[in-house]
Every structure is written in C-alpha cells, then in structure tokens.
C-alpha atoms as a PDB file:
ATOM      1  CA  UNK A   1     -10.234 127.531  24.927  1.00  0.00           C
ATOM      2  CA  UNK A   2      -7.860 124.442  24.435  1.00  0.00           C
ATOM      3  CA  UNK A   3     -10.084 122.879  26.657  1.00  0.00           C
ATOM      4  CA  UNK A   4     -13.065 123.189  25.335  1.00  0.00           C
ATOM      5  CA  UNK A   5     -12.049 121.968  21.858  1.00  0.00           C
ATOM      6  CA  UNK A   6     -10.231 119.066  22.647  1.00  0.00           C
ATOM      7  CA  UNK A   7     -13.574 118.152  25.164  1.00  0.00           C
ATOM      8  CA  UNK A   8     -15.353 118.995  21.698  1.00  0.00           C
ATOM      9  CA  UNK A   9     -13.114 116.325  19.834  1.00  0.00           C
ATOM     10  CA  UNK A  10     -13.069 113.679  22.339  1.00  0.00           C
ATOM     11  CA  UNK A  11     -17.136 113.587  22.063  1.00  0.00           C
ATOM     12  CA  UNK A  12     -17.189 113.329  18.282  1.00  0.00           C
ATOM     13  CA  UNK A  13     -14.964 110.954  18.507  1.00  0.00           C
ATOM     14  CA  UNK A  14     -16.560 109.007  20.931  1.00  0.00           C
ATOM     15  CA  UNK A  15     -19.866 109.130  19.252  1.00  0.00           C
ATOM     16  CA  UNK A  16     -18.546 108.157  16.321  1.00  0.00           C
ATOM     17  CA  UNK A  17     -16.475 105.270  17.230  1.00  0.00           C
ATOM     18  CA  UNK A  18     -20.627 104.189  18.707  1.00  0.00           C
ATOM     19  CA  UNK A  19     -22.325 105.185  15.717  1.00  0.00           C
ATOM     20  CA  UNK A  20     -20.049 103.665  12.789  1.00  0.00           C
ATOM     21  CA  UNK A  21     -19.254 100.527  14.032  1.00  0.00           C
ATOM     22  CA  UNK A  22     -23.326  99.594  14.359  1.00  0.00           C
ATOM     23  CA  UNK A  23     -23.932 100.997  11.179  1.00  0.00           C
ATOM     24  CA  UNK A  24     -21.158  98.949   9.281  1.00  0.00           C
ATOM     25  CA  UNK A  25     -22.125  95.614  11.139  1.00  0.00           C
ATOM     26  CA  UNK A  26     -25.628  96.190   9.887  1.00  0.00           C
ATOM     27  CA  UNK A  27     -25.103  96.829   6.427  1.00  0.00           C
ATOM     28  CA  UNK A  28     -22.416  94.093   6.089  1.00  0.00           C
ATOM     29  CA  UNK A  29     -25.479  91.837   7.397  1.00  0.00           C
ATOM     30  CA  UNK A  30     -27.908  93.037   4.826  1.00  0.00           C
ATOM     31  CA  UNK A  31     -29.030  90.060   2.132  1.00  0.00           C
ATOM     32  CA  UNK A  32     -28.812  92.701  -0.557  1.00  0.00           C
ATOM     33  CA  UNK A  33     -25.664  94.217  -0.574  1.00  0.00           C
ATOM     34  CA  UNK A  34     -24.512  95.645  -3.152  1.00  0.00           C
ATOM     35  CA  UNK A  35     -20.630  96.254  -4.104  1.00  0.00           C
ATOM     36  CA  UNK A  36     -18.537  99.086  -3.415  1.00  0.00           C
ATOM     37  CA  UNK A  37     -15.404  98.773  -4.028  1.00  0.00           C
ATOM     38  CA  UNK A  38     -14.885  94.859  -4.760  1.00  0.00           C
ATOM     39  CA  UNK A  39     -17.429  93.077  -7.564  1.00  0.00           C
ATOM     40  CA  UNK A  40     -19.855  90.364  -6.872  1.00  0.00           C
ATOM     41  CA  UNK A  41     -17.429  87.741  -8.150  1.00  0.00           C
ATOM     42  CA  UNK A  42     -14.707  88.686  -5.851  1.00  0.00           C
ATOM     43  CA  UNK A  43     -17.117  89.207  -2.885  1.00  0.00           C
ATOM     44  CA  UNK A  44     -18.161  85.056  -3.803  1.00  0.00           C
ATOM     45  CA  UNK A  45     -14.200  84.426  -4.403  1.00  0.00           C
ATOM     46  CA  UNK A  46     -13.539  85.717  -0.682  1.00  0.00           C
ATOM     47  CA  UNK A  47     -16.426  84.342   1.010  1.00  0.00           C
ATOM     48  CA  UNK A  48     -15.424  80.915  -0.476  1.00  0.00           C
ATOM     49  CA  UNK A  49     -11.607  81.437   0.777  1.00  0.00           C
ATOM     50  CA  UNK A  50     -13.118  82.834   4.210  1.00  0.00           C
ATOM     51  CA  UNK A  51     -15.179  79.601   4.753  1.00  0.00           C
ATOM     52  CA  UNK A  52     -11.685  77.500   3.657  1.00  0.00           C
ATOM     53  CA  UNK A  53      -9.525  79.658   6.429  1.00  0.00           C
ATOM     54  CA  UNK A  54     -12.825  79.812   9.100  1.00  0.00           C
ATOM     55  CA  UNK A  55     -15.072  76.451   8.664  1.00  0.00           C
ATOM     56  CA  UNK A  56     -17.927  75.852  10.082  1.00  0.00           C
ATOM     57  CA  UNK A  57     -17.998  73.870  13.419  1.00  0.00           C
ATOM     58  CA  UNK A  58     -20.311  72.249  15.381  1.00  0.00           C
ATOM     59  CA  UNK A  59     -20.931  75.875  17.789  1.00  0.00           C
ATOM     60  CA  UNK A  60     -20.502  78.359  14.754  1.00  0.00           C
ATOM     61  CA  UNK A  61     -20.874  79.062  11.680  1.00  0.00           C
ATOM     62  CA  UNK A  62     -18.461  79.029   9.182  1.00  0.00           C
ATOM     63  CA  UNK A  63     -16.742  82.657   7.948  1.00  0.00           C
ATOM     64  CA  UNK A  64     -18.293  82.660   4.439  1.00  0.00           C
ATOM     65  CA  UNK A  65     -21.332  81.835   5.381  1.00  0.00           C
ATOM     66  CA  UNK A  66     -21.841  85.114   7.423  1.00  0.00           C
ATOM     67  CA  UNK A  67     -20.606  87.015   4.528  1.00  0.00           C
ATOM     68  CA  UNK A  68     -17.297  88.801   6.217  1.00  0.00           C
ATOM     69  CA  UNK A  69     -16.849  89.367   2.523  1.00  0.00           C
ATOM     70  CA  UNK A  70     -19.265  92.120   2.406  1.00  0.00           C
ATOM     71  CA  UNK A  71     -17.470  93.955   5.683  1.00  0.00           C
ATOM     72  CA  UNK A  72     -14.394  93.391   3.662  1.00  0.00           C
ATOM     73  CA  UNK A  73     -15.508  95.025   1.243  1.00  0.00           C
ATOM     74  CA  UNK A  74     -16.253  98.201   2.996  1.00  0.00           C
ATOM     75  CA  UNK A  75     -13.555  97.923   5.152  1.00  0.00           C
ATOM     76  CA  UNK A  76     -11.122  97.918   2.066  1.00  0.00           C
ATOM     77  CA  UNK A  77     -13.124 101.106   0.442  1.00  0.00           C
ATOM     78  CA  UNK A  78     -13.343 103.547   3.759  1.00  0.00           C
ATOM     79  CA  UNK A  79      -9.866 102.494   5.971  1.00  0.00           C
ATOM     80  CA  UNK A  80      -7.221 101.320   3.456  1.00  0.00           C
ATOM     81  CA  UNK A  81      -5.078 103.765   1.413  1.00  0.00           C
ATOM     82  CA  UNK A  82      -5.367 103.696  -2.437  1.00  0.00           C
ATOM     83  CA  UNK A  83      -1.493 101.599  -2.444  1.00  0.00           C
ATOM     84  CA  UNK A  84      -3.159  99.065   0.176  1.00  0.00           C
ATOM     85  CA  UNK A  85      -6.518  98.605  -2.076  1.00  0.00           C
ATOM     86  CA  UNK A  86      -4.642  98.185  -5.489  1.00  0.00           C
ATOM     87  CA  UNK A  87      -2.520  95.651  -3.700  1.00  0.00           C
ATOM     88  CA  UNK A  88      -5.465  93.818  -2.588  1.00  0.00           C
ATOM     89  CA  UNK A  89      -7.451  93.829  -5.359  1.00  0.00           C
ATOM     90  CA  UNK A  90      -4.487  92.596  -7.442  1.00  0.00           C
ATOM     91  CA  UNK A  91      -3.216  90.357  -5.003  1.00  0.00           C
ATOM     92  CA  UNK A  92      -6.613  88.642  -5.313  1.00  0.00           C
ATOM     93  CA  UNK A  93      -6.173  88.901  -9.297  1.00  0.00           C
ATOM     94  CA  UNK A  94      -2.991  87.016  -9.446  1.00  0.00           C
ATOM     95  CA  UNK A  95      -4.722  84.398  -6.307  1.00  0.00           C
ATOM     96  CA  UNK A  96      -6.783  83.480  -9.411  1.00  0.00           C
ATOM     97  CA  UNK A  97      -4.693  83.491 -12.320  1.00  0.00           C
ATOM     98  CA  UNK A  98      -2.162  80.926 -10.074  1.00  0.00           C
ATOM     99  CA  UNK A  99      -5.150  78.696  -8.877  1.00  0.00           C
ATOM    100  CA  UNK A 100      -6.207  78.854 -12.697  1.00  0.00           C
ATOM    101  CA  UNK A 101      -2.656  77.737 -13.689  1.00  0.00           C
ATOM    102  CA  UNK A 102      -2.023  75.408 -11.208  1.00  0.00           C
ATOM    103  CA  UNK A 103      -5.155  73.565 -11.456  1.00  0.00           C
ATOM    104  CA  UNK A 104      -6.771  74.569 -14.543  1.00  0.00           C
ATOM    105  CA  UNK A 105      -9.809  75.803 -12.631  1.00  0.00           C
ATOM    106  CA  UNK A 106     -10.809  78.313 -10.343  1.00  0.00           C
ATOM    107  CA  UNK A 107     -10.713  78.450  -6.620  1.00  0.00           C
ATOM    108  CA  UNK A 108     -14.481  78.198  -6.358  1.00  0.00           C
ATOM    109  CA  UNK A 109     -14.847  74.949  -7.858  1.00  0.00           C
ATOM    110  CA  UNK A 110     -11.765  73.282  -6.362  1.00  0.00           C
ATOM    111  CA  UNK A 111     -12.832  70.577  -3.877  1.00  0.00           C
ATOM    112  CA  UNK A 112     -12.593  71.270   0.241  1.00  0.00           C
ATOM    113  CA  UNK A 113      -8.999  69.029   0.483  1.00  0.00           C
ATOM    114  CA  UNK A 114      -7.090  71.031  -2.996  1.00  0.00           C
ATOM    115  CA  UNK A 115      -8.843  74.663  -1.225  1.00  0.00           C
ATOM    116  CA  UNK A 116      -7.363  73.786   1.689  1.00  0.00           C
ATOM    117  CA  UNK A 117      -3.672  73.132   0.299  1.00  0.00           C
ATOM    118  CA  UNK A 118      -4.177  76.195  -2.064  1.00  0.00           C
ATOM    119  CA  UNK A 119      -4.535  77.955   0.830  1.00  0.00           C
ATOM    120  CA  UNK A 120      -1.912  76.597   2.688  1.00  0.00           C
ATOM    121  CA  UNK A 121       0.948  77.070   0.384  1.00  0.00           C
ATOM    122  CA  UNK A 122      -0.296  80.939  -0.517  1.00  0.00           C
ATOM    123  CA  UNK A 123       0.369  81.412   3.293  1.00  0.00           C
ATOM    124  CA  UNK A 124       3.713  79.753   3.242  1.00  0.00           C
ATOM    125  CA  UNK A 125       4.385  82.238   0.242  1.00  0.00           C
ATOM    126  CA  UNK A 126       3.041  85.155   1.991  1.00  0.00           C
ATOM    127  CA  UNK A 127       5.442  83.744   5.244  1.00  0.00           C
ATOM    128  CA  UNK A 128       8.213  83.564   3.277  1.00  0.00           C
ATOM    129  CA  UNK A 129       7.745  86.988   1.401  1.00  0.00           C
ATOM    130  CA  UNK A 130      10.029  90.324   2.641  1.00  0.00           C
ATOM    131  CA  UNK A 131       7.562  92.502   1.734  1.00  0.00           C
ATOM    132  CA  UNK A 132       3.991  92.669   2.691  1.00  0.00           C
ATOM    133  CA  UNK A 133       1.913  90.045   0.841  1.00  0.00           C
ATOM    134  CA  UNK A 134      -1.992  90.804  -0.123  1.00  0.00           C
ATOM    135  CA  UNK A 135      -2.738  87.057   1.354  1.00  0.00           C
ATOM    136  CA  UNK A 136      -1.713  87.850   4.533  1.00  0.00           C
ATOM    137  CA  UNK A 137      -3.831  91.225   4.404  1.00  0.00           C
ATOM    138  CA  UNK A 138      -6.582  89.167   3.328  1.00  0.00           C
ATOM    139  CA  UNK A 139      -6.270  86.431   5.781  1.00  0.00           C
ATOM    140  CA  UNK A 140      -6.620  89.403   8.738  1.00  0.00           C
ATOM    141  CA  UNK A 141      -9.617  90.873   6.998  1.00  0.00           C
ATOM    142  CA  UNK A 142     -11.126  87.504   7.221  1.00  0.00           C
ATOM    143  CA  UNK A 143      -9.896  86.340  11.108  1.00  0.00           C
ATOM    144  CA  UNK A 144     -10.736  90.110  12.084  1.00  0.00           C
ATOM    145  CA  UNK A 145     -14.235  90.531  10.554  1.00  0.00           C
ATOM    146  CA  UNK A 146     -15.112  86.709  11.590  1.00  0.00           C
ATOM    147  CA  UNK A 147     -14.601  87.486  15.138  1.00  0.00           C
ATOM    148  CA  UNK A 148     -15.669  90.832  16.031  1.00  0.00           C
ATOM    149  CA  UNK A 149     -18.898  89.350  13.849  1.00  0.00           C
ATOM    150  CA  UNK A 150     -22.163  88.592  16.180  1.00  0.00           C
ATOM    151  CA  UNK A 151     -21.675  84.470  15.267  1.00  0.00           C
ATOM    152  CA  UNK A 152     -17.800  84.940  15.978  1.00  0.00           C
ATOM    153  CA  UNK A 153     -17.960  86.837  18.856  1.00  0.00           C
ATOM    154  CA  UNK A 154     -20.971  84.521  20.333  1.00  0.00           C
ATOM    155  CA  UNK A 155     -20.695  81.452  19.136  1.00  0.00           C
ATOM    156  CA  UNK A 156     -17.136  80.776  18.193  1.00  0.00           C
ATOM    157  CA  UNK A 157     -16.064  82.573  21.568  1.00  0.00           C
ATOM    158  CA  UNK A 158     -16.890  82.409  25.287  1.00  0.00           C
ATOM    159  CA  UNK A 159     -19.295  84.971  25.240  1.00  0.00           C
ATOM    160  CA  UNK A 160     -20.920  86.975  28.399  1.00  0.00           C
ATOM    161  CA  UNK A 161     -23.237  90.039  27.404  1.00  0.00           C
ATOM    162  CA  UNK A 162     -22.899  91.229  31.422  1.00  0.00           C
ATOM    163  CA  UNK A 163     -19.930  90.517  32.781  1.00  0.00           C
ATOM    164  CA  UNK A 164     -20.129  90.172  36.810  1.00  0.00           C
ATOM    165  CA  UNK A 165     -17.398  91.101  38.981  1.00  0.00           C
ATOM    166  CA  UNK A 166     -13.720  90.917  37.550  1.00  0.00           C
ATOM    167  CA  UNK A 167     -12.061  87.492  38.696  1.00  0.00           C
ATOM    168  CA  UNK A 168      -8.800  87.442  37.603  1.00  0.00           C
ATOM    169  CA  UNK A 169      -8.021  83.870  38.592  1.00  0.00           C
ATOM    170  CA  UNK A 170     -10.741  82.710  36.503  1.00  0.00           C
ATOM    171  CA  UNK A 171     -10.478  78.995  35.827  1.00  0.00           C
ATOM    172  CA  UNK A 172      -9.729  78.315  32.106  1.00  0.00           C
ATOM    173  CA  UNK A 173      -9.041  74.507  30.600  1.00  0.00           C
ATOM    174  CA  UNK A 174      -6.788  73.084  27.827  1.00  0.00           C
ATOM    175  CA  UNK A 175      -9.296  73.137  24.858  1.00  0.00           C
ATOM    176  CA  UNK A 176     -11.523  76.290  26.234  1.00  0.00           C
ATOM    177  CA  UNK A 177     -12.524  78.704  23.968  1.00  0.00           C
ATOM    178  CA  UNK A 178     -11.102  81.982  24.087  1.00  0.00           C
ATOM    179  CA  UNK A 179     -13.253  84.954  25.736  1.00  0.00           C
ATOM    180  CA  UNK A 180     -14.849  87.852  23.835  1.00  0.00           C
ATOM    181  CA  UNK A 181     -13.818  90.969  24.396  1.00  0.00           C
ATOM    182  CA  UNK A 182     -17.415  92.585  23.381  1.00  0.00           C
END
C-alpha cells in the first residue's frame, strides 16, 4: 500500500512541477497583468531596478523590459512566507524613502549613471548586513526570473533546444556565454 501512494505522490508531483511552471511563465508574459500581491507602482519601481541590475545588450533584452516584475510578483504571493513578503515589500518601502532622501527624487526618474550607484551601494549595504537584507532577496528574484525567462534563457545564454550527444570536453572560450540548462 506504501507503494502505491508514494507512486501516487511522485505523479502529482511530477505533473505539477510540468503544469505550474508553463502556466506562471505565461501569465507573467501577459500585457495585462494585473497585481496580486505588489501594486502597479512597485511592479514599475522593480522593473526599472531590474533593467539597472540586467541591461539590455546587444543579444538580449534588458530584465525590465520583459517584465520579471510581474513573475516577481507572483512568485512573492504563492512561495514566500508572510515574514519573507512583509520584508520585501518594506524593504522596497524604505529603497524609496532613502533614494527620496538621498536625492530628493525617486528611483524612477534618477538618470542611468546615479541608478546605477544607487544600486551599487544598496548591495554593499545588503553585503555588509548580518541579517538577511530585502535587496539581496530582490536582486535573486530579478537574476532568477531574468534567466529561467524565454529572452534569458535564449538570448542571454548559449541556448540548444535538442541537445545531441553529451560531450563533456566541450570547447568553451574566455568571454563565452554560459549554457542553459532548459
């Protein structure tokens, strides 16, 4: 009977670890998503801060630009406990209120070269904290969204949709990009 059941659970689990990760990728990639746990102006605050950490190059797009915000936000609502959210969502709070005091405007409408410092010296702060910083979180959310993204995983990667056979003394240059794992 033990069997049975854990054959039971291993299938559910499979299936859903098939089903829910297509079904979040999708609606993250919808043009009108709608907030669920973050609001509209946070979603724009992170997408802007996404596209400072993640730029655009010349093969990809830039993080903010696919909206990782959006899988953020859903990411934040169904897989983080209610002491991880708060600390997010406050964490992004007081990310304002600094900017606001430091440079008497908000992070949105800083220019690329201040965004970039901003940034810089919230993840020297975040380095430098003893306990677990919401910037660091964030900056996670953002590398981890961007790259397991279609345009990361694609474009920003070495990407091949059918692998052949496994070479594991596969030639690889100073200044190649990394391989997908997809």
């Amino acid at each position: 009977m033990k069997r049975r059941k854990t054959l039971k659970t291993l299938g559910f689990a499979t299936a859903s670890g098939l089903i829910f990760p297509s079904f979040l990728f999708t609606a993250c990639q919808s043009n009108t998503f709608q907030a669920i746990f973050f609001t509209n102006e946070t979603l724009h605050l992170i997408n802007d801060i996404a596209e400072t950490i993640l730029p655009k190059t010349a093969d990809s797009k830039g993080a903010g630009s696919i909206n990782v915000a959006n899988f953020i936000d859903i990411y934040a609502k169904e897989c983080f406990s209610l002491e991880e959210q708060n600390k997010l969502k406050t964490g992004l709070i007081v990310f304002e209120e600094n900017c606001q005091q430091k440079h008497g405007q908000s992070f949105i409408t800083l220019a690329p070269l201040e965004k970039h410092n901003y940034l810089v010296e919230m993840d020297d702060s975040a380095m430098n904290s003893t306990n677990p910083h919401y910037f660091s979180t964030l900056k996670e959310l953002v590398i981890f969204s961007y790259f397991t993204s279609k345009e990361g995983t694609e474009n920003a990667l070495r990407y091949v949709p059918i692998p052949g056979k496994y070479d594991g003394d596969y030639p690889f240059e100073k200044g190649d990009k990394a391989w997908a794992l997809a």
